[in-house]
PDB file of N, CA and C in Angstrom:
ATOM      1  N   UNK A   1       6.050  11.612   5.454  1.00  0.00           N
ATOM      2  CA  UNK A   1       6.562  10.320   5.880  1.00  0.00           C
ATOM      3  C   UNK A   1       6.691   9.419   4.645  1.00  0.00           C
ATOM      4  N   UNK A   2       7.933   8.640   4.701  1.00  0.00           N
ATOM      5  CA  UNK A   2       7.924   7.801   3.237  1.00  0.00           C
ATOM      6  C   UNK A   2       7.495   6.318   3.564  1.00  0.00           C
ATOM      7  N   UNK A   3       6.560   6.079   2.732  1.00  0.00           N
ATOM      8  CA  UNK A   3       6.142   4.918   2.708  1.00  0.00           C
ATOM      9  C   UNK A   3       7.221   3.594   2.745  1.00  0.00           C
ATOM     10  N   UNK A   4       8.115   3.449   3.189  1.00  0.00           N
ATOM     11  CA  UNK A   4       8.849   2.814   3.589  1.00  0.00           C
ATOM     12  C   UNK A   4       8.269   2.574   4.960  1.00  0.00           C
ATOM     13  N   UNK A   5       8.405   4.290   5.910  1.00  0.00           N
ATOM     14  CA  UNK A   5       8.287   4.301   7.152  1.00  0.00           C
ATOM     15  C   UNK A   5       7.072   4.123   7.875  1.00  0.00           C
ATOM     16  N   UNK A   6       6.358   4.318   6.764  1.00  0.00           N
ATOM     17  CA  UNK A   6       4.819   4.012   7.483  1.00  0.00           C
ATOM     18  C   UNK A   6       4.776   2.651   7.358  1.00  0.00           C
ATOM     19  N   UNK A   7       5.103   1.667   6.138  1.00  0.00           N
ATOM     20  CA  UNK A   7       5.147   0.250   6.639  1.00  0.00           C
ATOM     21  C   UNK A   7       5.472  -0.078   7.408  1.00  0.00           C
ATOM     22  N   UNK A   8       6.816   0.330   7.844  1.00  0.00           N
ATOM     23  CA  UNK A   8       7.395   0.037   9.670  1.00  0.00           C
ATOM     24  C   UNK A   8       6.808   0.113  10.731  1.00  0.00           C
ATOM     25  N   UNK A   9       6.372   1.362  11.070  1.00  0.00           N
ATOM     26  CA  UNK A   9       5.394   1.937  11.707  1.00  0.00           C
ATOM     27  C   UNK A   9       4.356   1.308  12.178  1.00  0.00           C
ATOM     28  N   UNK A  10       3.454   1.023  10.907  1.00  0.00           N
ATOM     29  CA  UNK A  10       2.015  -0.071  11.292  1.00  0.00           C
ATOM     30  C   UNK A  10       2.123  -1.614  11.269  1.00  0.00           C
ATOM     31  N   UNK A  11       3.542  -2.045  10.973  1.00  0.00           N
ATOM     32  CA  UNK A  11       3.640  -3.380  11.097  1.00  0.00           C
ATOM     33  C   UNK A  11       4.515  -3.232  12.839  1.00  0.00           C
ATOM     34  N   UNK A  12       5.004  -2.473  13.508  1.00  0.00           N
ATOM     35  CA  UNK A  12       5.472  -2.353  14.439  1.00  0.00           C
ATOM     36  C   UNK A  12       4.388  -2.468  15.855  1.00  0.00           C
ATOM     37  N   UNK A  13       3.189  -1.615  14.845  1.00  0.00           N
ATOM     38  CA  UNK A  13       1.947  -1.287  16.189  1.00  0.00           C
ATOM     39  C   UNK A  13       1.588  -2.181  16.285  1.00  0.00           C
ATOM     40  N   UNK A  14       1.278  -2.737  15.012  1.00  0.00           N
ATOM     41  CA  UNK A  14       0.274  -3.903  15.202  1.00  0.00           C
ATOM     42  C   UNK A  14       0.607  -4.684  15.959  1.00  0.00           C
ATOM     43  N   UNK A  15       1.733  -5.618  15.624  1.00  0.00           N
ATOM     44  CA  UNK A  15       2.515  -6.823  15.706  1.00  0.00           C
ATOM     45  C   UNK A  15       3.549  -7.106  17.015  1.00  0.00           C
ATOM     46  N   UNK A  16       4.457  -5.356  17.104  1.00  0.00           N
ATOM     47  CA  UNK A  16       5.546  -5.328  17.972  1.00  0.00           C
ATOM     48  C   UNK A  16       6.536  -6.392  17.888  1.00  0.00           C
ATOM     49  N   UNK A  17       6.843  -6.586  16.412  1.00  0.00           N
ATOM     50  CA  UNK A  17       7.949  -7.489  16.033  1.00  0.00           C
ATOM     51  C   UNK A  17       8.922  -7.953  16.856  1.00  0.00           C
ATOM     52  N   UNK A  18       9.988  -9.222  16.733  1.00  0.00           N
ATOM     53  CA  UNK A  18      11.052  -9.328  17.604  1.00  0.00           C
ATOM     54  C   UNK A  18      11.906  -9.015  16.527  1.00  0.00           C
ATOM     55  N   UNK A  19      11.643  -9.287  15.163  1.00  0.00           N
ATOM     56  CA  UNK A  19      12.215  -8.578  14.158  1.00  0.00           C
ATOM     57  C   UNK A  19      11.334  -8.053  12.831  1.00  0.00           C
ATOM     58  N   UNK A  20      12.096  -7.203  12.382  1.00  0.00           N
ATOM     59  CA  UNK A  20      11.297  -6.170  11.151  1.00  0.00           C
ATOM     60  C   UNK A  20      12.256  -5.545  10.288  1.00  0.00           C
ATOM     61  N   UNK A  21      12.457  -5.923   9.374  1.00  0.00           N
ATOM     62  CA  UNK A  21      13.159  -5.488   7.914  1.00  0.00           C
ATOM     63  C   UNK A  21      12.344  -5.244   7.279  1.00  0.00           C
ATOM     64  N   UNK A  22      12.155  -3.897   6.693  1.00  0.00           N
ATOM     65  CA  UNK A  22      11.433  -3.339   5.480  1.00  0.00           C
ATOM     66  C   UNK A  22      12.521  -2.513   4.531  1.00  0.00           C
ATOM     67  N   UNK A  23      12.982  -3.609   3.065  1.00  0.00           N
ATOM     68  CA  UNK A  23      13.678  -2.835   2.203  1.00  0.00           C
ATOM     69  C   UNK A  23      12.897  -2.384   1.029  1.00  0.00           C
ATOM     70  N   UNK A  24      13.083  -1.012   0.725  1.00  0.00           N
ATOM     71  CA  UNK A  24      12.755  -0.261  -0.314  1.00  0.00           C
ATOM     72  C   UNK A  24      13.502  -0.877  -1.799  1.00  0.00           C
ATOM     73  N   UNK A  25      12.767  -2.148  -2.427  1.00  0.00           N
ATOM     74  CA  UNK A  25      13.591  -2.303  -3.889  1.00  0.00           C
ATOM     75  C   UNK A  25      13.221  -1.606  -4.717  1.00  0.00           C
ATOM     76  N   UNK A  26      12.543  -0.541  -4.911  1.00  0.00           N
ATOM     77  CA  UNK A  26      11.565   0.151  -5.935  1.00  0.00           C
ATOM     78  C   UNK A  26      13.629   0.434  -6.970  1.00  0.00           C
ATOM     79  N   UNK A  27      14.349   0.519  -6.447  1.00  0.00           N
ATOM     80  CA  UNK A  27      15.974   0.887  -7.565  1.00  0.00           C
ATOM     81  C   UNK A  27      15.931   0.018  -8.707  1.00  0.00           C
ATOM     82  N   UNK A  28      15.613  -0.978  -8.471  1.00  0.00           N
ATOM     83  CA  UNK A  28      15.862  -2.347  -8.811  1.00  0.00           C
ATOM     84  C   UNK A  28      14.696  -2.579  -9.833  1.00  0.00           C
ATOM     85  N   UNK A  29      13.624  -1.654  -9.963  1.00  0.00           N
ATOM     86  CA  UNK A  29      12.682  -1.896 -10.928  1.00  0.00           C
ATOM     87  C   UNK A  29      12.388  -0.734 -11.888  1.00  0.00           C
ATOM     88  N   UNK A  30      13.582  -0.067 -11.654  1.00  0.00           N
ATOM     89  CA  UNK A  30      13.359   1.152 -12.339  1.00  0.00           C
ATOM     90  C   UNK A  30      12.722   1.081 -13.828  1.00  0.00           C
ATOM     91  N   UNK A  31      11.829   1.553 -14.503  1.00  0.00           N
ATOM     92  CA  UNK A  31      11.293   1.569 -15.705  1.00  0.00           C
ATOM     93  C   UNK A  31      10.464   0.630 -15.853  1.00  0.00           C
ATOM     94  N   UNK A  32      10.376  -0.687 -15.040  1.00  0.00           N
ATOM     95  CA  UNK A  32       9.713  -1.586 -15.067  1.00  0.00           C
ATOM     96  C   UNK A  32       8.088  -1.497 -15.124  1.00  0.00           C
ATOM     97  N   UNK A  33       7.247  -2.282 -15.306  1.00  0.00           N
ATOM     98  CA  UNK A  33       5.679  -1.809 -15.099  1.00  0.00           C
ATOM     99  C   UNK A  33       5.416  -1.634 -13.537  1.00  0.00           C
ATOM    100  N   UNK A  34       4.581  -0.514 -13.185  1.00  0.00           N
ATOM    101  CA  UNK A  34       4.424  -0.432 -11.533  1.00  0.00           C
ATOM    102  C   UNK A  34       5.314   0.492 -11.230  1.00  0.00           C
ATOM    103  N   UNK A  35       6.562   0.921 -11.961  1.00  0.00           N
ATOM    104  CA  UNK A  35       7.485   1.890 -11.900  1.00  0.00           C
ATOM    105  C   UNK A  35       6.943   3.411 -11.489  1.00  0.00           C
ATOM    106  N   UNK A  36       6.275   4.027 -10.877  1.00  0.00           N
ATOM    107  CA  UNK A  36       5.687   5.292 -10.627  1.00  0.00           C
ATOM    108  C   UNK A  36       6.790   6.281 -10.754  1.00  0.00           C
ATOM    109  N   UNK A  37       7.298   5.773 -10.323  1.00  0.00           N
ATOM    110  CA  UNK A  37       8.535   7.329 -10.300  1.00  0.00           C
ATOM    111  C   UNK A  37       8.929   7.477  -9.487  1.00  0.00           C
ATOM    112  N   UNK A  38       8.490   7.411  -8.106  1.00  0.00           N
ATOM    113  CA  UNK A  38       8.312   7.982  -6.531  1.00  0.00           C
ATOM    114  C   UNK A  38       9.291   7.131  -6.302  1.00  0.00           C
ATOM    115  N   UNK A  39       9.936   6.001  -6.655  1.00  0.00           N
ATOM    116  CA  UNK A  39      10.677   5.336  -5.817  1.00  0.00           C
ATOM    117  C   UNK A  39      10.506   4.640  -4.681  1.00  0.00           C
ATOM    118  N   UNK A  40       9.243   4.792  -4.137  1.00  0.00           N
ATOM    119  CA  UNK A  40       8.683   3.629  -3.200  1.00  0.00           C
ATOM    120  C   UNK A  40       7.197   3.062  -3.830  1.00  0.00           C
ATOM    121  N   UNK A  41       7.796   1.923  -4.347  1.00  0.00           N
ATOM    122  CA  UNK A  41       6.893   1.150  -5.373  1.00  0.00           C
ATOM    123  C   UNK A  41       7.081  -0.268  -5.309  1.00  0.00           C
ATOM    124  N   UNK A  42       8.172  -0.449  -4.540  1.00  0.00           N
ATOM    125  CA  UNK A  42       8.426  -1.885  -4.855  1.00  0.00           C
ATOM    126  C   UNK A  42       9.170  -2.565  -3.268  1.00  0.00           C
ATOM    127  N   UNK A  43       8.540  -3.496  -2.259  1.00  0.00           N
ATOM    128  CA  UNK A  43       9.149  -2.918  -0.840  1.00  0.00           C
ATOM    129  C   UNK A  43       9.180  -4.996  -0.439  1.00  0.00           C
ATOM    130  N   UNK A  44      10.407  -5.144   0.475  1.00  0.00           N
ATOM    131  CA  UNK A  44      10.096  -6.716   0.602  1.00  0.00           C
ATOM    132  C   UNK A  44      10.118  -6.617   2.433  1.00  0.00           C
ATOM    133  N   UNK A  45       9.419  -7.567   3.316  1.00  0.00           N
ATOM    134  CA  UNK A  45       9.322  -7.038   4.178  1.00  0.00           C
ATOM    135  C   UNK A  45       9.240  -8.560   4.757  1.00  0.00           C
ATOM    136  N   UNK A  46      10.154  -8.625   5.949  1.00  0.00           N
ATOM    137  CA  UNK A  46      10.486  -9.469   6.507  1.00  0.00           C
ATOM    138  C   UNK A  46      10.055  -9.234   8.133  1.00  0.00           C
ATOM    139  N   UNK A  47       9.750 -10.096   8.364  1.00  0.00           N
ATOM    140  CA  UNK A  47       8.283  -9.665   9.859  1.00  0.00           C
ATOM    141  C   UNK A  47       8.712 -11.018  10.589  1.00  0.00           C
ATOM    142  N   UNK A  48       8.855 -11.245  12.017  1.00  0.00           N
ATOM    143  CA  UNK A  48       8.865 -12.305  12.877  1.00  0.00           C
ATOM    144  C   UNK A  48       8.195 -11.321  14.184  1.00  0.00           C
ATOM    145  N   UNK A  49       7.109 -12.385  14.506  1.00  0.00           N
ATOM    146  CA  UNK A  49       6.507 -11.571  15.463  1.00  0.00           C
ATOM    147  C   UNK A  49       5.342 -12.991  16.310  1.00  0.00           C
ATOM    148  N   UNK A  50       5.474 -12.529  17.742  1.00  0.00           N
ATOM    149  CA  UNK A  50       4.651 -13.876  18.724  1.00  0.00           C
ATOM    150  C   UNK A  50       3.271 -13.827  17.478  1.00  0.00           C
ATOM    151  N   UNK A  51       2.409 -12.954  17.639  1.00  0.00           N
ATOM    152  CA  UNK A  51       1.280 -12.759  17.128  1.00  0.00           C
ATOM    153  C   UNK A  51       0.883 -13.900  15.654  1.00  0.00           C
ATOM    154  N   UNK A  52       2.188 -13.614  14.840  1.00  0.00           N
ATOM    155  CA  UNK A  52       2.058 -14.426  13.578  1.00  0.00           C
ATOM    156  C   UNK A  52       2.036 -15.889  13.493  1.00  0.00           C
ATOM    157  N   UNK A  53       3.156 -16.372  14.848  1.00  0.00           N
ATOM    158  CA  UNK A  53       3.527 -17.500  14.299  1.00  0.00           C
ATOM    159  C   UNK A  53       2.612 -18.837  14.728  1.00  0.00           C
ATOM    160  N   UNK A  54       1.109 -18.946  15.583  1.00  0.00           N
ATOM    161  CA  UNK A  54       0.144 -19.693  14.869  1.00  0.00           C
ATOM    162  C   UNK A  54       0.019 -19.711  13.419  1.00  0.00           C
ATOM    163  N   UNK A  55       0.039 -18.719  13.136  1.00  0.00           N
ATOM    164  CA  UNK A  55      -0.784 -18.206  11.862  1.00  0.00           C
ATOM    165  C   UNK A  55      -0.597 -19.705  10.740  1.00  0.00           C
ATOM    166  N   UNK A  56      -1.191 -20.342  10.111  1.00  0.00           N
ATOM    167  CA  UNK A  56      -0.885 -20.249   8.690  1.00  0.00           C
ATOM    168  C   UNK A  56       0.110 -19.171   7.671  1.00  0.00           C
ATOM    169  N   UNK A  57       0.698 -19.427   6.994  1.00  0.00           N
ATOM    170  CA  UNK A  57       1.450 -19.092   5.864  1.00  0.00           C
ATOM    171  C   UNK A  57       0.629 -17.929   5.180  1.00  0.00           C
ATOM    172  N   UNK A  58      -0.377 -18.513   4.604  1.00  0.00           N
ATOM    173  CA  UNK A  58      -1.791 -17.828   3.829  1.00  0.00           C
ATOM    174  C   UNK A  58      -2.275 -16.332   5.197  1.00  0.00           C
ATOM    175  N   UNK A  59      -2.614 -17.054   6.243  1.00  0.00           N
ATOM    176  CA  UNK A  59      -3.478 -16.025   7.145  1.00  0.00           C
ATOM    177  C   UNK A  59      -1.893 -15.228   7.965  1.00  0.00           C
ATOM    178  N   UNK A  60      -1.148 -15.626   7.767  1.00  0.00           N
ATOM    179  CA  UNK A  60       0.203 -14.209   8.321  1.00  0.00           C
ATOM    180  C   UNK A  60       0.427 -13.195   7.213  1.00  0.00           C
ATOM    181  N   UNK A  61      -0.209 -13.651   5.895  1.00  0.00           N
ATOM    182  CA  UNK A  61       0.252 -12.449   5.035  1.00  0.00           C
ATOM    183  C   UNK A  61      -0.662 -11.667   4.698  1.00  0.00           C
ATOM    184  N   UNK A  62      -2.175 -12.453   5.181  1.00  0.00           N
ATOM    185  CA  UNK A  62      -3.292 -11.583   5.099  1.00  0.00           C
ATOM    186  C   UNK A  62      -3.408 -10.738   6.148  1.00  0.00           C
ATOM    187  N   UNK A  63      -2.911 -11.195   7.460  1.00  0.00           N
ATOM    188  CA  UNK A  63      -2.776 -10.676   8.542  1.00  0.00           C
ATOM    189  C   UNK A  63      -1.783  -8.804   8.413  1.00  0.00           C
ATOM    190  N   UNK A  64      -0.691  -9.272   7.992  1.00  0.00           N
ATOM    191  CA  UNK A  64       0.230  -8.360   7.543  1.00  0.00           C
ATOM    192  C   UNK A  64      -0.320  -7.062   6.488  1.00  0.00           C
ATOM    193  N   UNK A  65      -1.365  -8.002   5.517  1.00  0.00           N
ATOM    194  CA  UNK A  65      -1.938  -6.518   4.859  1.00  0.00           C
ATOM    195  C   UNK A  65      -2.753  -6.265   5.092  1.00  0.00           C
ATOM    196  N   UNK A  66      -3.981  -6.445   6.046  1.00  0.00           N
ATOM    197  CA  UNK A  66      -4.379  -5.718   6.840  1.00  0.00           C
ATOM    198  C   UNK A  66      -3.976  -4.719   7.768  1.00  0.00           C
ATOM    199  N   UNK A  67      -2.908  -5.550   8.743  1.00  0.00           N
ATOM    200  CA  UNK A  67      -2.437  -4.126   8.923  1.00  0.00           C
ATOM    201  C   UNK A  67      -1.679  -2.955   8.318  1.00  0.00           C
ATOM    202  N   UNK A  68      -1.193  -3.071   7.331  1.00  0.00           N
ATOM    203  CA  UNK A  68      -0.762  -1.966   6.323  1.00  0.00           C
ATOM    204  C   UNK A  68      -2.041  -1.122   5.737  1.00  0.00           C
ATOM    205  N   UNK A  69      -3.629  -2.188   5.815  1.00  0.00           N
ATOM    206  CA  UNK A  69      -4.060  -1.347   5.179  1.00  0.00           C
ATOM    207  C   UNK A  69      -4.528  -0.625   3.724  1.00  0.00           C
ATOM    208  N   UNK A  70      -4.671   0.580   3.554  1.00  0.00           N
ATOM    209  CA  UNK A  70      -4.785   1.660   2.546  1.00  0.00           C
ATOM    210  C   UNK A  70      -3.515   1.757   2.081  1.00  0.00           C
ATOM    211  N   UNK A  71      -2.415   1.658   2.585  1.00  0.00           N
ATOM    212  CA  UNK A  71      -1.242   1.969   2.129  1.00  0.00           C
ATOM    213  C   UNK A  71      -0.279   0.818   1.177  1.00  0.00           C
ATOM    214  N   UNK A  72      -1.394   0.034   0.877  1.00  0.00           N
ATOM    215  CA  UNK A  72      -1.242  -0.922   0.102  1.00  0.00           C
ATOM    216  C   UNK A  72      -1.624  -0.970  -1.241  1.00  0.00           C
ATOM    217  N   UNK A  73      -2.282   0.210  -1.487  1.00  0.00           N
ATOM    218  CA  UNK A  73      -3.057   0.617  -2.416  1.00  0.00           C
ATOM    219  C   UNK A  73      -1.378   1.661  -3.278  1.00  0.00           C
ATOM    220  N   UNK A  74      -0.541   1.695  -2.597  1.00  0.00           N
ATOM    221  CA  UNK A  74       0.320   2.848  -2.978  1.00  0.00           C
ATOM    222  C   UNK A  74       1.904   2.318  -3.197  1.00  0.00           C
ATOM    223  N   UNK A  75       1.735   0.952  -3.468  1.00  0.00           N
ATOM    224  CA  UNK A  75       2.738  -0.093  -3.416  1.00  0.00           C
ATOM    225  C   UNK A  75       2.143  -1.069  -4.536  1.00  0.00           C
ATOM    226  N   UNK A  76       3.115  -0.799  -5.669  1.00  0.00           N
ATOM    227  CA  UNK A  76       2.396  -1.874  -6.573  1.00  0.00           C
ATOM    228  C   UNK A  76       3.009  -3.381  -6.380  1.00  0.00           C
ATOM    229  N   UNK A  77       4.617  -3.359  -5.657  1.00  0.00           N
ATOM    230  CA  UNK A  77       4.894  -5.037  -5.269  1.00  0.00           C
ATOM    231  C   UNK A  77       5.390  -5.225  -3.696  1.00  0.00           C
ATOM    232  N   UNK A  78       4.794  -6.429  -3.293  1.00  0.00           N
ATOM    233  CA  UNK A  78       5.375  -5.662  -1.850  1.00  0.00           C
ATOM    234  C   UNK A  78       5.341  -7.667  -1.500  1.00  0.00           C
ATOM    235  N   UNK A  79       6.933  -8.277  -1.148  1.00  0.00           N
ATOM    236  CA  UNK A  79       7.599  -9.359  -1.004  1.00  0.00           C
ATOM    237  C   UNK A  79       6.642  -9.568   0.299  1.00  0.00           C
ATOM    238  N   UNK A  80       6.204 -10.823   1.306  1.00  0.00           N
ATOM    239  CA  UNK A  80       6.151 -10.736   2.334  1.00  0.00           C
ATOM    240  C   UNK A  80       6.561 -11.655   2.785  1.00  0.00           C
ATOM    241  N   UNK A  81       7.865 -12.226   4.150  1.00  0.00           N
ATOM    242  CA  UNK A  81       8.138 -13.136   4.447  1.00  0.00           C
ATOM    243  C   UNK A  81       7.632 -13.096   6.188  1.00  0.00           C
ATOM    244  N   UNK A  82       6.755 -13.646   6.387  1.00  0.00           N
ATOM    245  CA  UNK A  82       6.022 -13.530   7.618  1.00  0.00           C
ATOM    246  C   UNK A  82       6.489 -14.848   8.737  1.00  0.00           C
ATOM    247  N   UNK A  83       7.423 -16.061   7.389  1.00  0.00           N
ATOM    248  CA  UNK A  83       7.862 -17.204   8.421  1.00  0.00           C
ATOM    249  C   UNK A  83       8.410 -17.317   9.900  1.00  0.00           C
TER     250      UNK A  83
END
């Protein structure tokens, strides 16, 4: 499974978005530092979901990497727009 899809995936379970964009920019940083090779290294992720929108700004993006998790560990930049 490419880590693209598992971001989808666990931001889907968690949350059950009304919307969810997860783009893969890792192209766009090619050679850059954080550059692994793998091509999923670099991901911006756009989330609207009931669950978030109490949230604070600060606690929707902490919210968000929690649920991602370990798999955050495997993503050296990862955009989050949780507004």
């Amino acid at each position: 499974m490419t880590v693209e899809s598992e971001i989808r995936q666990r931001l889907e379970a968690t949350f059950a978005p009304s919307r969810l964009e997860v783009v893969n920019e890792s192209h766009r940083h090619a050679g850059h530092a954080g550059d692994d090779g793998s091509g999923e290294s670099h991901f911006t992720v756009l989330i609207r979901a009931e669950a978030l929108a109490p949230l604070s700004r600060v606690a929707r993006h902490r919210a968000v990497n929690k649920a991602l998790g370990d798999l955050t560990a495997r993503v050296h930049a990862l955009a989050i727009d949780a507004g």
